[in-house]
N, C-alpha and C. Protein backbone atom coordinates (compact mmCIF):
# COMPACT_ATOMS: atom_id res chain seq x y z
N UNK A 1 81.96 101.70 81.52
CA UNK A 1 81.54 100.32 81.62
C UNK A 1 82.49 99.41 80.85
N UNK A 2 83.10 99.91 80.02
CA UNK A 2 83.95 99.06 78.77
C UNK A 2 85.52 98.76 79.57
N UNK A 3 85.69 99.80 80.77
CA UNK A 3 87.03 99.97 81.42
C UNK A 3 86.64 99.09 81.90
N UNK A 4 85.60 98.34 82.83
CA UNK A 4 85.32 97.86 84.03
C UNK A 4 85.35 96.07 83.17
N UNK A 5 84.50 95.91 82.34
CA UNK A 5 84.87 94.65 81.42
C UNK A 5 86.49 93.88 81.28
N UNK A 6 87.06 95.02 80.44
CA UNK A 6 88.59 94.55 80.23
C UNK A 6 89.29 94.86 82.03
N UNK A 7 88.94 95.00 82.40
CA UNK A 7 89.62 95.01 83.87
C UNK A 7 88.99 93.90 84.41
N UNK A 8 88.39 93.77 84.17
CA UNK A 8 87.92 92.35 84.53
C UNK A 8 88.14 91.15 84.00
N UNK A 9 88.17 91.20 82.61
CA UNK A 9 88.71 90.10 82.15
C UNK A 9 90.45 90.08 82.54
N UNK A 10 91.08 91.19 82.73
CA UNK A 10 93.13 91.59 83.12
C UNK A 10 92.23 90.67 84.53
N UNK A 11 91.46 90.63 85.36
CA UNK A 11 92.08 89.83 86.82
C UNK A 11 91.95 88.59 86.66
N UNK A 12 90.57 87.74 85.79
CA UNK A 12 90.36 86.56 85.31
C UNK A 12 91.71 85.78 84.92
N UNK A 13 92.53 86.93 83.90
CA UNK A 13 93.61 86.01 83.70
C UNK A 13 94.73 86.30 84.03
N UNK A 14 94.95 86.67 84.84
CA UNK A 14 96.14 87.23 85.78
C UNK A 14 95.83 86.50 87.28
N UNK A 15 94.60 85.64 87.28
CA UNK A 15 94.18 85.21 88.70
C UNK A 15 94.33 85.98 89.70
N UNK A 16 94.20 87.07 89.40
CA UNK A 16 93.42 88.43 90.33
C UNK A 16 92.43 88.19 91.18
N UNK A 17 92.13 87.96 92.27
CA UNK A 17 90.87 88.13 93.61
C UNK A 17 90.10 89.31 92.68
N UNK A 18 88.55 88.83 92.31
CA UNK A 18 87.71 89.99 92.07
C UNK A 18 87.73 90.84 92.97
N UNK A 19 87.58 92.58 92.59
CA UNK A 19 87.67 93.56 93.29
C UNK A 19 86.10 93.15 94.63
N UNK A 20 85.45 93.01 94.14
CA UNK A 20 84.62 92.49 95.45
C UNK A 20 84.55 91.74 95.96
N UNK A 21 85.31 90.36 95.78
CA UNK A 21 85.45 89.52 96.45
C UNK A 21 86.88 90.10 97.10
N UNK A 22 87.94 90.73 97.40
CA UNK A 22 89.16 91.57 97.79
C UNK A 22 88.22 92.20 98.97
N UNK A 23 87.42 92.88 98.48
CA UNK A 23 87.20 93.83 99.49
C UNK A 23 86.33 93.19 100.31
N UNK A 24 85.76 92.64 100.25
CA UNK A 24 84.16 91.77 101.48
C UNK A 24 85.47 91.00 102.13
N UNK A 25 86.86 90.38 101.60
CA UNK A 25 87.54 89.63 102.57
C UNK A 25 88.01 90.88 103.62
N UNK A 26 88.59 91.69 102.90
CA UNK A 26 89.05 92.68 103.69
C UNK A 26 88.25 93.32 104.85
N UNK A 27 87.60 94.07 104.66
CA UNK A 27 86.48 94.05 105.04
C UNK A 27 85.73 93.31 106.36
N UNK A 28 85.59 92.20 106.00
CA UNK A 28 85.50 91.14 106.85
C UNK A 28 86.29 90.69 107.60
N UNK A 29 87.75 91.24 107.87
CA UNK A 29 88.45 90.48 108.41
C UNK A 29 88.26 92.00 109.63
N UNK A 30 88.51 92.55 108.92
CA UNK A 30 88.59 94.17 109.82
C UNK A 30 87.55 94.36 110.72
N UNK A 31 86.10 93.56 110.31
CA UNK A 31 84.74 93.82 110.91
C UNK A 31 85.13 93.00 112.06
N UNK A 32 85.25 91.65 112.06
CA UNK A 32 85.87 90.75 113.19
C UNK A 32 86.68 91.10 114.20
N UNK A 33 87.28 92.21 113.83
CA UNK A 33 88.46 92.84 114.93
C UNK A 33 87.94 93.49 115.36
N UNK A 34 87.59 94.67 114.44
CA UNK A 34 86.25 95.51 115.34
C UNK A 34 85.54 94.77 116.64
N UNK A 35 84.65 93.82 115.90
CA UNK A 35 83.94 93.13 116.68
C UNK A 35 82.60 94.35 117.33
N UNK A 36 82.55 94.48 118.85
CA UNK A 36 81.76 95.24 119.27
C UNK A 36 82.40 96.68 119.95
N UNK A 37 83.15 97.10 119.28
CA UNK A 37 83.40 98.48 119.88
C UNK A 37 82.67 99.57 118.85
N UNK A 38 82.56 100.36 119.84
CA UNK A 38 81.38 101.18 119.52
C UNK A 38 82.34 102.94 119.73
N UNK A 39 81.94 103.81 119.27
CA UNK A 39 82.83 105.05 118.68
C UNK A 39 81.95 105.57 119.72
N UNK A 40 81.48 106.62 120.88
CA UNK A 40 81.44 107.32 121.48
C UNK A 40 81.64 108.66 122.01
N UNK A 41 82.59 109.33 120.84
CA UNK A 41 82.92 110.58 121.28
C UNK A 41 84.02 110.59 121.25
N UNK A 42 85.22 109.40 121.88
CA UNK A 42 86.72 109.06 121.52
C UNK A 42 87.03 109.17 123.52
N UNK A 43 87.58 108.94 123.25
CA UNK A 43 88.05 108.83 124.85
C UNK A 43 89.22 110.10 125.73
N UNK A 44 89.25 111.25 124.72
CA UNK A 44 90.23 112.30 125.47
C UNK A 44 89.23 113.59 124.94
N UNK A 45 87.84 113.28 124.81
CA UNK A 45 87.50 114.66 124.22
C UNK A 45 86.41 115.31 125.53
N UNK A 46 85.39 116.46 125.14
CA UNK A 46 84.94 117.16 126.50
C UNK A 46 84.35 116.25 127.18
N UNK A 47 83.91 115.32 126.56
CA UNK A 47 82.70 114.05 127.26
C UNK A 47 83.29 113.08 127.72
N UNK A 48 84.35 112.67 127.38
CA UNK A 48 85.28 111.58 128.54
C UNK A 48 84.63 110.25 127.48
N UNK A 49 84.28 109.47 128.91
CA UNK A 49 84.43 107.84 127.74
C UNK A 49 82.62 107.43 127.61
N UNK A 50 81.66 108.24 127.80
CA UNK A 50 80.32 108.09 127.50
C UNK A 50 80.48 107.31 126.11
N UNK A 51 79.78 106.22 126.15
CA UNK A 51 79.49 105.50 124.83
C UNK A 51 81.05 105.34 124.30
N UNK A 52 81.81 104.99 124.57
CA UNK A 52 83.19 104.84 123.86
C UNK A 52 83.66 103.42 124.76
N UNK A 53 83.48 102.46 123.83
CA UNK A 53 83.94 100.98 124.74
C UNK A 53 84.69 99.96 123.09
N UNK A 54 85.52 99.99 124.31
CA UNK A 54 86.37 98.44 123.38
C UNK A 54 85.76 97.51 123.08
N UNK A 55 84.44 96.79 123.24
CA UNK A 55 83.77 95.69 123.28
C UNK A 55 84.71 94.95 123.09
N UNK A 56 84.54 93.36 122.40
CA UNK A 56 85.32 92.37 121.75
C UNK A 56 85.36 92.19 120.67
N UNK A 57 86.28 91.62 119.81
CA UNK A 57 86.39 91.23 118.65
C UNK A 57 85.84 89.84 118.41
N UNK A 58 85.71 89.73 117.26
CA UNK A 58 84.63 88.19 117.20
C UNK A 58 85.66 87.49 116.61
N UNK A 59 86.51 87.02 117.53
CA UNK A 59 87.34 85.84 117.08
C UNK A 59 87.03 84.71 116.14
N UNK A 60 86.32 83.80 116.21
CA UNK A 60 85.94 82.76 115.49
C UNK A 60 85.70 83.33 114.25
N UNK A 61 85.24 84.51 113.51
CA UNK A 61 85.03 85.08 112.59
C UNK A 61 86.28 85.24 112.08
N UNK A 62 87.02 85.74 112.87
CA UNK A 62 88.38 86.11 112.38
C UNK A 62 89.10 85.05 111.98
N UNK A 63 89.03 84.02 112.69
CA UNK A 63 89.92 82.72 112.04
C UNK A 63 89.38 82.49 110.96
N UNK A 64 88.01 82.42 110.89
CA UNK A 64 87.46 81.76 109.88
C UNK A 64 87.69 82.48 108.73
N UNK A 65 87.58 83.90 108.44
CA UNK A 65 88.04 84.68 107.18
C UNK A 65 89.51 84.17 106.78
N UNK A 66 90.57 83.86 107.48
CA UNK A 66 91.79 83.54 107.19
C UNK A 66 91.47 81.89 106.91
N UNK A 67 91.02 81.30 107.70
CA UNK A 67 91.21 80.09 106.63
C UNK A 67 90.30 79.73 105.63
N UNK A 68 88.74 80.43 105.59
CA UNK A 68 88.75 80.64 104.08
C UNK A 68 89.18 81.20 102.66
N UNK A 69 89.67 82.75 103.06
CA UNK A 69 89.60 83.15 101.84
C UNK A 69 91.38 83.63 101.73
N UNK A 70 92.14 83.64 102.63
CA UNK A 70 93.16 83.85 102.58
C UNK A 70 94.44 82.78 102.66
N UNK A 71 95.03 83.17 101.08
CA UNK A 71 96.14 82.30 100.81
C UNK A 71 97.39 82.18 101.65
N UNK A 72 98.28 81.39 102.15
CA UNK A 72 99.10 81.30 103.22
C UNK A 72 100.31 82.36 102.27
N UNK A 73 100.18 82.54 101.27
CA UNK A 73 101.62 83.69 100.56
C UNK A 73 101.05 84.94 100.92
N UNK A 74 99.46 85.46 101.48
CA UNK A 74 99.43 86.64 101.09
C UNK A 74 99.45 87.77 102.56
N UNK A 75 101.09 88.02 102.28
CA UNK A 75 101.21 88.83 103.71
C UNK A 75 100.47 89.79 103.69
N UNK A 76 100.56 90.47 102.76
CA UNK A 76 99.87 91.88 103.14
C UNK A 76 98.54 91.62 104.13
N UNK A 77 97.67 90.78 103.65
CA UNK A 77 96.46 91.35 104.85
C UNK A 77 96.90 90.70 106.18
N UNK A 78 97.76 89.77 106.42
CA UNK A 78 98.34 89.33 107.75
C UNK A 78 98.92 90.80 108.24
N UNK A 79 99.55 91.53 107.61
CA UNK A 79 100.52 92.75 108.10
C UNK A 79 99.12 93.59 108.56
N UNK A 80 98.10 93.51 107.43
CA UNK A 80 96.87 94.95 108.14
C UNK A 80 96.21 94.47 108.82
N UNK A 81 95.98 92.96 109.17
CA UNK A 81 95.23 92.60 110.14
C UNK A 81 96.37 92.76 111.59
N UNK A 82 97.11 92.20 111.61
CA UNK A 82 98.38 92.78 112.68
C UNK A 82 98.28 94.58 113.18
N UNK A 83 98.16 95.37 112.55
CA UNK A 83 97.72 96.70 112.19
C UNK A 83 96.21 97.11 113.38
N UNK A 84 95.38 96.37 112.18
CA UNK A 84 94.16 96.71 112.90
C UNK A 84 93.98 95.92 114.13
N UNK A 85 94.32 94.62 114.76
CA UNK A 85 93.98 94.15 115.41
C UNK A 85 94.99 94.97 116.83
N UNK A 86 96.18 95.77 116.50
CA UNK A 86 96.29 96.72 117.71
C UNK A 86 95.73 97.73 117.94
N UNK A 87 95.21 98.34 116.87
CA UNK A 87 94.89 99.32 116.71
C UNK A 87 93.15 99.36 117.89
N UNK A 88 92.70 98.15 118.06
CA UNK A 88 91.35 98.00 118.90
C UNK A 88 91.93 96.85 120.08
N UNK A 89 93.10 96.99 120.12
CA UNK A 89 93.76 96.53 121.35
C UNK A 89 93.86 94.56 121.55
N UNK A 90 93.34 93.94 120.33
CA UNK A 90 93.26 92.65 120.11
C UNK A 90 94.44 91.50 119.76
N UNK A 91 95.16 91.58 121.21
CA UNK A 91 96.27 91.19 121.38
C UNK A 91 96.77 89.46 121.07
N UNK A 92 94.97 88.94 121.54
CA UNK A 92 95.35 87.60 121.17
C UNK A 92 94.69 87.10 119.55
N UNK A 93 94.78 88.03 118.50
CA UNK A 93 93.89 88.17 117.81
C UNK A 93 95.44 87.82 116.87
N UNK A 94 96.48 89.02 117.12
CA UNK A 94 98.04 88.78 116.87
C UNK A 94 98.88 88.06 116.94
N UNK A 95 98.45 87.13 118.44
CA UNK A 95 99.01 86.27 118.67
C UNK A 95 99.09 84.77 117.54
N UNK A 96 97.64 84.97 117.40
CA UNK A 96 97.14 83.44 116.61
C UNK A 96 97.67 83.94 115.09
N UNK A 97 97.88 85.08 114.46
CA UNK A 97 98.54 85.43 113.64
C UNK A 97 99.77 84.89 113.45
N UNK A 98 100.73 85.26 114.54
CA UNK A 98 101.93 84.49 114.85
C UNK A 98 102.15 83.00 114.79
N UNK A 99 101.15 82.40 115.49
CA UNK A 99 101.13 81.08 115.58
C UNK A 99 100.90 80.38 114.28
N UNK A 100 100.40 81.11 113.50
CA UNK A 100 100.06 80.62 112.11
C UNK A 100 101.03 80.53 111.09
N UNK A 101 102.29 81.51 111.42
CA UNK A 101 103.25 81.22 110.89
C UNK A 101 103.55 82.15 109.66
N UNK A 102 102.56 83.18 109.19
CA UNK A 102 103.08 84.33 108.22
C UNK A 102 103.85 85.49 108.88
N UNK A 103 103.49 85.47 110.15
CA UNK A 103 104.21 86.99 111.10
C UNK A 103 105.07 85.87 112.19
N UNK A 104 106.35 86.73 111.96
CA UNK A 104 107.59 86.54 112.75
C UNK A 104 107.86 87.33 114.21
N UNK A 105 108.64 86.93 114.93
CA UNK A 105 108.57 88.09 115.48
C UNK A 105 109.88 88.79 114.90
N UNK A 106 110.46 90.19 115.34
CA UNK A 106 111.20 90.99 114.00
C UNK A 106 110.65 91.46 112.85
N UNK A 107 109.66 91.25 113.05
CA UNK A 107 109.29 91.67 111.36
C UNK A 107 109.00 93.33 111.45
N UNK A 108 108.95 93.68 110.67
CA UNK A 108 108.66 95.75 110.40
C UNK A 108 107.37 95.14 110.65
N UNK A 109 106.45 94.78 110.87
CA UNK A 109 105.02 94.66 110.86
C UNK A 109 104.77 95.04 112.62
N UNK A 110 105.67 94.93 113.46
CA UNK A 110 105.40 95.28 114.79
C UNK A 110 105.81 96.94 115.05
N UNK A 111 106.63 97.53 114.34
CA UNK A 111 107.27 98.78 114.34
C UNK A 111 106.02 99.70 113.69
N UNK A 112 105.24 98.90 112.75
CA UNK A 112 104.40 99.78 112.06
C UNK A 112 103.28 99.60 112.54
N UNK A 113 103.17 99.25 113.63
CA UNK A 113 102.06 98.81 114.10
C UNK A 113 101.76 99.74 115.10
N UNK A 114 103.12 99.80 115.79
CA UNK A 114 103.17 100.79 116.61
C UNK A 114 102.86 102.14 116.18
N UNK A 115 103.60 102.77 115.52
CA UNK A 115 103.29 103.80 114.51
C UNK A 115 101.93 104.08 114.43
N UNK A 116 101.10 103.00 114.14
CA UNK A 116 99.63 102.92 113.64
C UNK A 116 98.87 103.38 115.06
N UNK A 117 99.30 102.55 116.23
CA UNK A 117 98.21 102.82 117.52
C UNK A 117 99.11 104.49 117.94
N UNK A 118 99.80 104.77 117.49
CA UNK A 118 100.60 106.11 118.10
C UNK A 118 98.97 107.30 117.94
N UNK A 119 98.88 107.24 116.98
CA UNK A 119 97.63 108.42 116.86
C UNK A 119 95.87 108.11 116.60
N UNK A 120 96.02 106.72 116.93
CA UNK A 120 94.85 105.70 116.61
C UNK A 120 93.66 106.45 118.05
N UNK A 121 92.48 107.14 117.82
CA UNK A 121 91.77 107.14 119.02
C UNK A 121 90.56 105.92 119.07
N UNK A 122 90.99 104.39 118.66
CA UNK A 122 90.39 103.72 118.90
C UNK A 122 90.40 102.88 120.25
N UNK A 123 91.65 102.93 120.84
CA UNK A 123 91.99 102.17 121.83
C UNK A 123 92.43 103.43 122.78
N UNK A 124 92.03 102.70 123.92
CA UNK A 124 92.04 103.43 125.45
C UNK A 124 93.06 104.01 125.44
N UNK A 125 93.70 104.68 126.53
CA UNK A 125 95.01 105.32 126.78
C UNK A 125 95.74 104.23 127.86
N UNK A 126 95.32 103.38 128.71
CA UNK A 126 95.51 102.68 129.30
C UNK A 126 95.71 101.41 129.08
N UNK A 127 94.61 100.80 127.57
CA UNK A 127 94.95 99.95 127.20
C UNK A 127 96.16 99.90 125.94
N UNK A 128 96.66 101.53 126.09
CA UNK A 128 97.33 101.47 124.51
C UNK A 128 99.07 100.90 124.59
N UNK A 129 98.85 101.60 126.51
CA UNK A 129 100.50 101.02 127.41
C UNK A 129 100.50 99.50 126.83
N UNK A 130 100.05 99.01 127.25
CA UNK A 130 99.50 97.63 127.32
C UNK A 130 99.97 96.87 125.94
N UNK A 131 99.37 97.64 124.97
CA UNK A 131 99.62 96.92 123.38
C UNK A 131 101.02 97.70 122.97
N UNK A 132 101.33 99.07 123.33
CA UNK A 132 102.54 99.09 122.95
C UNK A 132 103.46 98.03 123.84
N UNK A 133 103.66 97.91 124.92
CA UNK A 133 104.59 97.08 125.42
C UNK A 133 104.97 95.62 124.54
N UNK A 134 103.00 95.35 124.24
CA UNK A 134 103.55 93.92 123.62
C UNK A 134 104.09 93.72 122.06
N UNK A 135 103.73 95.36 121.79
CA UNK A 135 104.61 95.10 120.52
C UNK A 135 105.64 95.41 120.26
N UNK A 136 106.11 96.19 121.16
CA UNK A 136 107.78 96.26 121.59
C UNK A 136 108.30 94.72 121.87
N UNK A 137 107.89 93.59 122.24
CA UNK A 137 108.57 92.72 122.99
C UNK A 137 108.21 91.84 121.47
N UNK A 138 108.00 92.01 120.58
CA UNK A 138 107.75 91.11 118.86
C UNK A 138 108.73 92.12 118.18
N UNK A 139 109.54 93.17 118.42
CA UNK A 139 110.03 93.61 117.59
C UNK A 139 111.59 93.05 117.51
C-alpha cells in the first residue's frame, strides 16, 4: 500500500495520467473499435463462422475518447488505436485518425499494423485482403 502512495504521488508530479484514468481511456478507445463484434468460435475452426460477426464499431464513441481524453502529442495510443482498429477491420475508423493529423501516411504504424492483422483471428479472411491492401497503400 505504501508502494502504491509514493507512486502516486511520482505521477501527481511528473503529470502522469492516473493509472486508472490511462487505462478506462485505453480501454475505451479499444471498446469503441470493438464496437459489436462478437467472438464465436473464430472463423477457420470445426464450426465455421456460427456466432463469429464483425458487427460495427461505435464510431462517435471513438471520436469522442480522442477528443476528450487524448492529448494531440500522444502517439502511442493513435499507433494502438491504428493497430486495433485493423485488427476488427475498421478502416474508416483509421482514416479519421489520419485526417486528424498524428498518423502520416509512411509511418511504421502501417507496417505494424500489418504484422498485427497477419495472425489476428478477429477479422474475416476476406475482409483481412481488404485491410491489408489498404494498409499497404499508407505505407
Amino acid at each position: 500500500m505504501k508502494y502504491i502512495k509514493i507512486f502516486e504521488e511520482f505521477e501527481n508530479q511528473a503529470g502522469i495520467m492516473p493509472r486508472d484514468e490511462f487505462s478506462n481511456t485505453y480501454q475505451d478507445i479499444r471498446k469503441s473499435i470493438r464496437g459489436t463484434w462478437n467472438y464465436g468460435g473464430g472463423w477457420n475452426d470445426s464450426r465455421g463462422q456460427n456466432g463469429h460477426s464483425e458487427g460495427e464499431g461505435d464510431f462517435e464513441t471513438f471520436k469522442s475518447c480522442f477528443d476528450k481524453y487524448v492529448s494531440e502529442g500522444d502517439t502511442e495510443i493513435y499507433k494502438l488505436a491504428v493497430k486495433w482498429s485493423a485488427e476488427y477491420g475498421r478502416i474508416e475508423f483509421i482514416d479519421w485518425l489520419i485526417e486528424k493529423g498524428n498518423i502520416e501516411q509512411g509511418d511504421p504504424v502501417f507496417a505494424q499494423a500489418l504484422s498485427w492483422i497477419s495472425h489476428s483471428r478477429k477479422i474475416h479472411p476476406d475482409r483481412r485482403e481488404e485491410v491489408d491492401e489498404y494498409l499497404r497503400s499508407k505505407m
